[in-house]
N, C-alpha and C. Protein backbone atom coordinates (compact mmCIF):
# COMPACT_ATOMS: atom_id res chain seq x y z
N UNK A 1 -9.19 68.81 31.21
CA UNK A 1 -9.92 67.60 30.96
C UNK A 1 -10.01 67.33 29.45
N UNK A 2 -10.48 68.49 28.51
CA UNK A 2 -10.40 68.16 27.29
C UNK A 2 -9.11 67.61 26.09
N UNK A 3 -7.98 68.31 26.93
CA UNK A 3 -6.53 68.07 26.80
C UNK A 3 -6.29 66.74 26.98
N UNK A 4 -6.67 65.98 28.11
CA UNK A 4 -6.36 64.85 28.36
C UNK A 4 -6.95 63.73 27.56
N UNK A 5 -8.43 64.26 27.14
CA UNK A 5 -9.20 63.28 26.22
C UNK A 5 -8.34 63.39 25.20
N UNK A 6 -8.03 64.38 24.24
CA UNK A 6 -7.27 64.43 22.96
C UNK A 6 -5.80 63.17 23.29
N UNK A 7 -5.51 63.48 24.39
CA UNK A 7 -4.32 62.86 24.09
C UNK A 7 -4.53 61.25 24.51
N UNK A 8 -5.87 60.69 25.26
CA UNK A 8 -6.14 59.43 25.09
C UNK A 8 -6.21 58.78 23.90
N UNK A 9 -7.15 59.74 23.19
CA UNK A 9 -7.43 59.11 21.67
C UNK A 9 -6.59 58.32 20.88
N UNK A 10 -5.46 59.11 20.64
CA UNK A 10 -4.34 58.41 19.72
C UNK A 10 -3.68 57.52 20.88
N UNK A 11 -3.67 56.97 21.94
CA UNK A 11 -3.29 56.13 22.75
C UNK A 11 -4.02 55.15 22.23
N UNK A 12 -5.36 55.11 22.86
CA UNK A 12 -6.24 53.82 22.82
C UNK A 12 -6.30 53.43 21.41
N UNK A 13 -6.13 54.40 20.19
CA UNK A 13 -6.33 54.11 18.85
C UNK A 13 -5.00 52.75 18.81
N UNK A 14 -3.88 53.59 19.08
CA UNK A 14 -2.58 52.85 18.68
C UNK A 14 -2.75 51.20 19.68
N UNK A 15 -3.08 51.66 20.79
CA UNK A 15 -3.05 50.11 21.60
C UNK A 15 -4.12 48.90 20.42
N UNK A 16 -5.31 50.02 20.13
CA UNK A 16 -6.27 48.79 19.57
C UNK A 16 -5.63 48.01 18.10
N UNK A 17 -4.97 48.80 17.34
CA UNK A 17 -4.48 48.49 16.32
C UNK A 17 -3.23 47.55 16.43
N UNK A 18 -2.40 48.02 17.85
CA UNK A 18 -1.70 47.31 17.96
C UNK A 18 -2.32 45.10 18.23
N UNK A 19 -3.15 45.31 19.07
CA UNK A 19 -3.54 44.33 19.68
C UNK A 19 -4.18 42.94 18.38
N UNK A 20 -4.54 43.57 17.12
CA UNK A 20 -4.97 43.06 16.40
C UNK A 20 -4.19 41.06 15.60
N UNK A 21 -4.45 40.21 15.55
CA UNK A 21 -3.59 39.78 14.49
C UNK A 21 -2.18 40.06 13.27
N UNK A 22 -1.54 39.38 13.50
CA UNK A 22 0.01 39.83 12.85
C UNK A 22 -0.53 39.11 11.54
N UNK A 23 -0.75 38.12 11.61
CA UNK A 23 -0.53 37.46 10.61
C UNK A 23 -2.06 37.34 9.68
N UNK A 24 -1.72 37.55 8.60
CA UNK A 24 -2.64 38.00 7.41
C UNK A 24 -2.09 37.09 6.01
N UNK A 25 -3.15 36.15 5.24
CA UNK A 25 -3.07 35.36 4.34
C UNK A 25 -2.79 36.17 2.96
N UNK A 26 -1.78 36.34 2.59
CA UNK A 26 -1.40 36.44 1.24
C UNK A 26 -1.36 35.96 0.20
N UNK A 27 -0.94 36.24 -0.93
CA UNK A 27 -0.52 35.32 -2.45
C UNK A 27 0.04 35.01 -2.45
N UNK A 28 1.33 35.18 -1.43
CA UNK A 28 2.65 33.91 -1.08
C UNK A 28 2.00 33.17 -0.32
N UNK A 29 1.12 32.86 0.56
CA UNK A 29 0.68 31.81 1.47
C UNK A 29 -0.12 30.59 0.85
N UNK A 30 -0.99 31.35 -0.07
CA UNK A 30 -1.16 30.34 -1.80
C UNK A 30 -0.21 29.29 -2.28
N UNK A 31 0.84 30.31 -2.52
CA UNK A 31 2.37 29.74 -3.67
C UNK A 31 2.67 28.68 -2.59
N UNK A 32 3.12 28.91 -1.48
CA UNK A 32 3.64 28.19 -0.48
C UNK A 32 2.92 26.22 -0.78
N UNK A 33 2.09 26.39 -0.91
CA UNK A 33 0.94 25.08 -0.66
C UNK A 33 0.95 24.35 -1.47
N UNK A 34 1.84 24.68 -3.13
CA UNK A 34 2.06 24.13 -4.08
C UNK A 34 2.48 22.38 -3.65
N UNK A 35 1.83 21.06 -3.90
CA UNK A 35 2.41 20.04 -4.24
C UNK A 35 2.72 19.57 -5.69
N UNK A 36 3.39 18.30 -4.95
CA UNK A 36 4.44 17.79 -6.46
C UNK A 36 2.56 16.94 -6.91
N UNK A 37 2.70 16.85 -7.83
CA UNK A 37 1.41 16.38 -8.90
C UNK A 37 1.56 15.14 -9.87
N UNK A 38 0.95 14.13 -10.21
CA UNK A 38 1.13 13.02 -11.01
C UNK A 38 0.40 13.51 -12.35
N UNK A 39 0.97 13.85 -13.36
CA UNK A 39 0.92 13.86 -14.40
C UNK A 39 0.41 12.46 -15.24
N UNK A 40 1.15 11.67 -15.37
CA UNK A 40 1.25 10.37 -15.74
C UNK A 40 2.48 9.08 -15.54
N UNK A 41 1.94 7.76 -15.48
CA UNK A 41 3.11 7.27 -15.94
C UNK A 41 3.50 6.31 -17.13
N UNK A 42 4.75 6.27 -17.43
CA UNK A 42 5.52 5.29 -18.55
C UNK A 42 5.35 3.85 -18.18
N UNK A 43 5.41 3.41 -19.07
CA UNK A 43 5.65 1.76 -19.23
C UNK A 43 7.30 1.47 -18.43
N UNK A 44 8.20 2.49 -18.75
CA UNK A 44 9.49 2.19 -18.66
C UNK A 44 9.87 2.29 -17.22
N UNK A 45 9.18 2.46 -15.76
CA UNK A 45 8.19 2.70 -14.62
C UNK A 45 9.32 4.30 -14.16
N UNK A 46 8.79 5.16 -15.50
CA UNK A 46 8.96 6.40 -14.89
C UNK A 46 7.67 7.12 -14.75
N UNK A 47 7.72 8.07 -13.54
CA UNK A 47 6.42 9.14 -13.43
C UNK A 47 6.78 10.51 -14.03
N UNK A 48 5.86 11.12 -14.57
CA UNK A 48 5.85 12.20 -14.99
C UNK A 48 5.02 13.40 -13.60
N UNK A 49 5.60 14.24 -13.43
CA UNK A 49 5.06 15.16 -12.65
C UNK A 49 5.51 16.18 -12.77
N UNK A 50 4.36 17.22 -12.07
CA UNK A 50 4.48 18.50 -11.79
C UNK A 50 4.73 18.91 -10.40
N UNK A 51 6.28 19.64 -10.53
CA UNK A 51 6.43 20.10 -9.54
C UNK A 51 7.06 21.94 -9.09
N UNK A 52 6.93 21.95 -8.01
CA UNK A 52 7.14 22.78 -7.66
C UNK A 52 8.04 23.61 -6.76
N UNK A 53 8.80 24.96 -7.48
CA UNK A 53 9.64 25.53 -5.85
C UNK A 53 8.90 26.75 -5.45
N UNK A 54 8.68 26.71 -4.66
CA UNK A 54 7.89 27.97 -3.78
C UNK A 54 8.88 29.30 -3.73
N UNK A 55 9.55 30.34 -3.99
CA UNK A 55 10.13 31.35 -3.63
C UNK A 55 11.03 31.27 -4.55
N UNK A 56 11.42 30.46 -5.45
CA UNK A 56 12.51 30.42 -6.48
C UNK A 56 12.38 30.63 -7.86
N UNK A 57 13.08 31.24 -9.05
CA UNK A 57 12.78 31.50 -9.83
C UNK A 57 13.76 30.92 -10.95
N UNK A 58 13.66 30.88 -12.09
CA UNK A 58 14.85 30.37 -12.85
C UNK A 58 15.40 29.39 -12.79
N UNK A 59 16.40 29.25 -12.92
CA UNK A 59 17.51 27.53 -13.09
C UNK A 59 17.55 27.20 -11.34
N UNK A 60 17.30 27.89 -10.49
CA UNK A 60 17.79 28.03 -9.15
C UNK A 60 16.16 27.31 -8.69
N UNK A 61 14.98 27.47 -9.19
CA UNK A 61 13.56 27.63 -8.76
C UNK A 61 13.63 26.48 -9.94
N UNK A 62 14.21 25.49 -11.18
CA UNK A 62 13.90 24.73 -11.49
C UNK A 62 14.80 23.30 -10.88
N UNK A 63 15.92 23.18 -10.28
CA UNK A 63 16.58 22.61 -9.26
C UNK A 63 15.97 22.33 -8.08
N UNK A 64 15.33 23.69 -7.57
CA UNK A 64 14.37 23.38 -6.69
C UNK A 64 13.46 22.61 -6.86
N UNK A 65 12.61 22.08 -7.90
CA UNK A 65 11.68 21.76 -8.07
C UNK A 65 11.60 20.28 -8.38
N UNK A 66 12.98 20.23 -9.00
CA UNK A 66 13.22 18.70 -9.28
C UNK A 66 13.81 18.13 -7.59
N UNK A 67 14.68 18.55 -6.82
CA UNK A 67 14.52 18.18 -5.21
C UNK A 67 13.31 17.93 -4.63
N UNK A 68 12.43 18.89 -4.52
CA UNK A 68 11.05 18.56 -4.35
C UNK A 68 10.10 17.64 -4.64
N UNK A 69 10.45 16.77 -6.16
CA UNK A 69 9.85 16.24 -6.74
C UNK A 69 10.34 14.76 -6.21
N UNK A 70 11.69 14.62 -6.20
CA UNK A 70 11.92 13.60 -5.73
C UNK A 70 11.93 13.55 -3.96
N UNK A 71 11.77 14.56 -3.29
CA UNK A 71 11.62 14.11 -2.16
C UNK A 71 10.21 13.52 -1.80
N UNK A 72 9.16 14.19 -2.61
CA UNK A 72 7.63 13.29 -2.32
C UNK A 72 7.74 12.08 -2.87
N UNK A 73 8.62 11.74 -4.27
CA UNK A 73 8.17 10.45 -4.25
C UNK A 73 8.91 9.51 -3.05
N UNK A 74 10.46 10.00 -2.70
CA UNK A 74 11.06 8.82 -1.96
C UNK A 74 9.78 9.12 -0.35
N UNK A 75 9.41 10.06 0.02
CA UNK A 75 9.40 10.28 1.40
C UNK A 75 7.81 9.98 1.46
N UNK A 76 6.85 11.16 0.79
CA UNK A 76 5.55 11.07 0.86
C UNK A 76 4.60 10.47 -0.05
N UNK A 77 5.19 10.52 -1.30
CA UNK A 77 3.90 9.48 -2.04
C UNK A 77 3.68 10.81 -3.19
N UNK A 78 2.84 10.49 -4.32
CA UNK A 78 2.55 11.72 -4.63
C UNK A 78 1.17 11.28 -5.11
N UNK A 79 0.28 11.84 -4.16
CA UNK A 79 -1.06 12.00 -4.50
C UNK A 79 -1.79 12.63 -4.32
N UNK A 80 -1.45 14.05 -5.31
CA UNK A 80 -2.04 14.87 -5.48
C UNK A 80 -2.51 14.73 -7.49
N UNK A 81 -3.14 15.27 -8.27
CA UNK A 81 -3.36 15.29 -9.39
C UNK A 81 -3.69 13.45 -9.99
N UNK A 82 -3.22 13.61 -10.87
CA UNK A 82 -4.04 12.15 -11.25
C UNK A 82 -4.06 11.11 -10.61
N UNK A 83 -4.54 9.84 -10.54
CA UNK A 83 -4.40 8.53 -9.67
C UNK A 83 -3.30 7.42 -10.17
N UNK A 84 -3.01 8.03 -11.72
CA UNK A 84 -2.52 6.44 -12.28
C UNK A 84 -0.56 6.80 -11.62
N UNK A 85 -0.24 7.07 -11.06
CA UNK A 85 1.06 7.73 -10.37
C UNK A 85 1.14 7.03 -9.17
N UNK A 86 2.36 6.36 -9.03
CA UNK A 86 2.25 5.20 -7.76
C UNK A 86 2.53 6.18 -6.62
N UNK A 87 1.22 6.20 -5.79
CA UNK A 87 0.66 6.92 -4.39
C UNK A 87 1.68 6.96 -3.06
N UNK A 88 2.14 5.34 -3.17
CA UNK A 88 2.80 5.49 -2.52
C UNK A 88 4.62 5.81 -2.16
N UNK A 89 5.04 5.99 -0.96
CA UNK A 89 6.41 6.62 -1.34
C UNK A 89 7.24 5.58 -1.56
N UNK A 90 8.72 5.78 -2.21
CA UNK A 90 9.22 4.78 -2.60
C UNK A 90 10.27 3.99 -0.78
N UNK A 91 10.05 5.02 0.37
CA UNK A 91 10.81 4.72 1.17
C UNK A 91 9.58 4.77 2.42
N UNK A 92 9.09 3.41 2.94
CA UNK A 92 7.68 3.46 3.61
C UNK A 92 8.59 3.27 4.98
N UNK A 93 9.59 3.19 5.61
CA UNK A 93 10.30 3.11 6.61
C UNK A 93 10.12 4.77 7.72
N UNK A 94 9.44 3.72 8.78
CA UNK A 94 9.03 5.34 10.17
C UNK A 94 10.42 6.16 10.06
N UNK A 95 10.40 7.15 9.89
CA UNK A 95 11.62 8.51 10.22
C UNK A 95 13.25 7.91 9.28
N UNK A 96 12.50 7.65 8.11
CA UNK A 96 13.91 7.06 7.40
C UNK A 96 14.61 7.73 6.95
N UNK A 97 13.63 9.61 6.56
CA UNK A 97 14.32 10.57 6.32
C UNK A 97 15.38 10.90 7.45
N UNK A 98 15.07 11.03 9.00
CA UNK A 98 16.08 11.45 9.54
C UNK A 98 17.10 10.38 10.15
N UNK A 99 16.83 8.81 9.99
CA UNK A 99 17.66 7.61 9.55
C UNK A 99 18.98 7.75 8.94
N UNK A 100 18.40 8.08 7.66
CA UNK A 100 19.78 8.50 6.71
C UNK A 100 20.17 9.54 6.32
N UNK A 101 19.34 10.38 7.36
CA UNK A 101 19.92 12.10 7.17
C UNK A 101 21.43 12.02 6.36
N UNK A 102 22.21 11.85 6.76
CA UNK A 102 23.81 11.74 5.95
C UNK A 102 23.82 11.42 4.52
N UNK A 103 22.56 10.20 4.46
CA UNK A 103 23.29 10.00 3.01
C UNK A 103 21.93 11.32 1.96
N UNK A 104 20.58 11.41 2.62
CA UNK A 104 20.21 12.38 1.63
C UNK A 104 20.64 13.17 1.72
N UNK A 105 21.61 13.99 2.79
CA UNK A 105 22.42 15.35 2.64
C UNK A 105 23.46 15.23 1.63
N UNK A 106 23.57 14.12 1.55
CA UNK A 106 24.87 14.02 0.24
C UNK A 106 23.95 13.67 -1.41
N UNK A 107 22.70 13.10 -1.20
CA UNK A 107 22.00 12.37 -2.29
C UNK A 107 21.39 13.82 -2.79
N UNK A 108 20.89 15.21 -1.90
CA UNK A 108 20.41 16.22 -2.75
C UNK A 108 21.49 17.08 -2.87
N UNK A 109 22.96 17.21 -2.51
CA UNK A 109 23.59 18.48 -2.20
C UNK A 109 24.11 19.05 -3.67
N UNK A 110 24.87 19.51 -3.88
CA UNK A 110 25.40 20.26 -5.43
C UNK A 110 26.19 18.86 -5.97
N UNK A 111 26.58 18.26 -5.40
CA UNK A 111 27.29 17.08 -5.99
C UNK A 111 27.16 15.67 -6.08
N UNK A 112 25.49 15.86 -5.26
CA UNK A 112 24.86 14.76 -5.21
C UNK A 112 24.17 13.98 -6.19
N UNK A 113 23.79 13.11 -6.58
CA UNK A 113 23.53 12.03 -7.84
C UNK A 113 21.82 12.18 -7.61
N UNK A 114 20.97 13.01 -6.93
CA UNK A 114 20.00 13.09 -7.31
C UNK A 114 19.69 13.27 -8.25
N UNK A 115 20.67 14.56 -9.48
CA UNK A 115 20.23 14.56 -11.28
C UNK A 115 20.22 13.21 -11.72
N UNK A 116 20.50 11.96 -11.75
CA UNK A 116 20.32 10.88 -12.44
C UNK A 116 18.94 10.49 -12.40
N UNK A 117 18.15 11.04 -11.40
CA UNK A 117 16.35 10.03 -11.14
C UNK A 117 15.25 11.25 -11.47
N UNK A 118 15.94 12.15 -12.13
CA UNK A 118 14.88 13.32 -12.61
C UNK A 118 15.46 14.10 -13.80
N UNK A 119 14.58 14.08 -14.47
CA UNK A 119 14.71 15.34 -16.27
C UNK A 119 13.57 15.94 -16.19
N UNK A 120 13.89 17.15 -16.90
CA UNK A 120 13.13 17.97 -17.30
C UNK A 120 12.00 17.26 -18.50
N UNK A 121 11.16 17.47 -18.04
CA UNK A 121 9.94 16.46 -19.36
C UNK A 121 10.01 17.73 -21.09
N UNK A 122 9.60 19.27 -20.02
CA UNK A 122 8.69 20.32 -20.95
C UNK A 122 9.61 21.15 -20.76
N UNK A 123 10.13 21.81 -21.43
CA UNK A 123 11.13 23.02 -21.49
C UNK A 123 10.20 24.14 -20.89
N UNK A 124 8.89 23.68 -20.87
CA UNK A 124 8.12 25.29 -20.66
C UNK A 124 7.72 25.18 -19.21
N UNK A 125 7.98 26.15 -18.10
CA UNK A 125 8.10 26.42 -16.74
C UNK A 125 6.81 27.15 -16.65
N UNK A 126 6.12 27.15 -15.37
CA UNK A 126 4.63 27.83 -15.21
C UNK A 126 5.70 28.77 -13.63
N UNK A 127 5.04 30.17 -13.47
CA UNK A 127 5.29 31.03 -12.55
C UNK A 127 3.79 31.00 -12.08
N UNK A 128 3.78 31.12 -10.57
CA UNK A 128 2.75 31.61 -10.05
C UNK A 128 2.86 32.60 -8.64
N UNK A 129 2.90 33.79 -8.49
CA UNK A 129 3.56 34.35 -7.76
C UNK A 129 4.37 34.28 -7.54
N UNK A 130 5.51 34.01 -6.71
CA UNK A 130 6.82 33.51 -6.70
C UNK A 130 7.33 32.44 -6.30
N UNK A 131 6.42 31.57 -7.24
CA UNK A 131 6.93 29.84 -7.20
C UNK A 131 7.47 29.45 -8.86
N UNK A 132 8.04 28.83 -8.90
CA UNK A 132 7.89 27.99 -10.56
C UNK A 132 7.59 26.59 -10.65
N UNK A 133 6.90 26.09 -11.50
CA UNK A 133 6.44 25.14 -12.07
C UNK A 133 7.13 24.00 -13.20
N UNK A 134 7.10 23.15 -12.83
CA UNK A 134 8.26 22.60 -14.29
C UNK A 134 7.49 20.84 -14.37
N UNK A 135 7.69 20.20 -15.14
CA UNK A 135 6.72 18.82 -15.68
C UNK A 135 8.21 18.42 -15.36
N UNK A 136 8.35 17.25 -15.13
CA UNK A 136 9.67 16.48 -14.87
C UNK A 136 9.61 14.96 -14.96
N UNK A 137 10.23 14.19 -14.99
CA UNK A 137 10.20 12.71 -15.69
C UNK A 137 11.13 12.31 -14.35
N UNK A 138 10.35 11.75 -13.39
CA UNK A 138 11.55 10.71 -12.24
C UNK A 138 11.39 9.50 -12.71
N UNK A 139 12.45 9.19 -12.81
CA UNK A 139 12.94 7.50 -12.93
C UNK A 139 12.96 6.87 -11.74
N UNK A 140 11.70 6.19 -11.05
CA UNK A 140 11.45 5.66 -10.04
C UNK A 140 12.18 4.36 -10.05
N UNK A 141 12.09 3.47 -11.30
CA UNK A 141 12.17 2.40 -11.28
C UNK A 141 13.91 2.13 -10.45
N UNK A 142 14.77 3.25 -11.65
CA UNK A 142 16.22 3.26 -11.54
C UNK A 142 16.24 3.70 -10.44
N UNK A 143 15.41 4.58 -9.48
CA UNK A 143 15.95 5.34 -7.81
C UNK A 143 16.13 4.27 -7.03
N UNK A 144 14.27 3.58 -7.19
CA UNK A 144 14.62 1.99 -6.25
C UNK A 144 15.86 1.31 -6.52
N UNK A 145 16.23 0.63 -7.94
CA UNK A 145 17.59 0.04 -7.73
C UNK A 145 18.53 0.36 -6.93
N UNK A 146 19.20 1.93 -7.08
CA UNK A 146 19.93 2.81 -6.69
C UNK A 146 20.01 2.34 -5.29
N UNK A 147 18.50 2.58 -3.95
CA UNK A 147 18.63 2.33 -3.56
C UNK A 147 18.59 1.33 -2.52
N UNK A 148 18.34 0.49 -3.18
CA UNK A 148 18.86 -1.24 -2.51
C UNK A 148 20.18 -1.42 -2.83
N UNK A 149 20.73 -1.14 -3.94
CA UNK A 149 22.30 -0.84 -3.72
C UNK A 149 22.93 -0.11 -2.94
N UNK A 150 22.69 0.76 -2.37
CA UNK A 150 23.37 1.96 -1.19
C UNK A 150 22.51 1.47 0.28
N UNK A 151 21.41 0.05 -0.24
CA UNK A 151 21.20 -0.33 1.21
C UNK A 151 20.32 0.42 2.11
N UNK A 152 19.36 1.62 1.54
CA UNK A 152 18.86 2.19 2.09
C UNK A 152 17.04 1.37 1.98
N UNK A 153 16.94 0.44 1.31
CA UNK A 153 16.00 -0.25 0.47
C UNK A 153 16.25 -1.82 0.79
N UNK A 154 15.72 -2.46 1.81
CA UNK A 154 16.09 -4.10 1.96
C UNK A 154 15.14 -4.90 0.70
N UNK A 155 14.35 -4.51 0.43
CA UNK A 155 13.42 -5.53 -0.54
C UNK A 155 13.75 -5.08 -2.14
């Protein structure tokens, strides 16, 4: 009988531990939550923002960041950080992202002309766990042109 208790113990121990929650909030689950941010804007109707790549580091994590940056303004708006940053997105059309799936697969890919509607503002990059940070200058005004010329933009 006492044999048998010993060897319950580490049973019921392992089942209870097993049974617990997997998932546990980290300092990547932080980094993850990073949005693109309105800094300010130009007269010349560019926005300045802060954006962000979650898991990337370097030239690879500052690429990232400029994709990111322009996907909130065409898709979601960017209103997070200051107010004077036009809120809304530049493409207000229901599911226009997966509309023209084709042409943004070609508009962000390695050879895509997304570098023309974003620069680097600040040479100086912020790390925060394993995200990076970078200030960036989108040329909203020139994206809209862009796209009412490629027709993705009727007005």
């Amino acid at each position: 009988m006492k044999n048998k208790i010993l060897l319950l113990i580490p049973i019921i121990t392992f089942i209870m531990f097993s049974c617990r929650s997997v998932k546990e909030n980290t300092h990547y689950d932080i980094a993850y939550n990073h949005e693109t941010e309105c800094v300010t804007t130009d007269m010349d109707g560019t926005e300045i923002v802060k954006a962000w790549a979650n898991g990337e580091l370097g030239s690879a994590g500052i690429e990232a960041a400029k994709k990111n940056a322009l996907h909130a303004v065409l898709f979601k708006g960017v209103i997070h950080g200051k107010s004077n940053c036009e809120q809304m997105p530049v493409i207000n059309e229901v599911n226009a992202e997966k509309k023209y799936e084709n042409y943004f697969n070609h508009f962000f890919s390695e050879r895509g002309s997304y570098r023309k509607f974003v620069d680097i503002k600040d040479d100086k990059t912020s790390t925060f766990f394993n995200s990076t940070g970078v200030i960036l200058v989108i040329k909203r005004s020139d994206l809209v042109i862009r796209l009412k010329k490629d027709k993705i933009l009727n007005n």
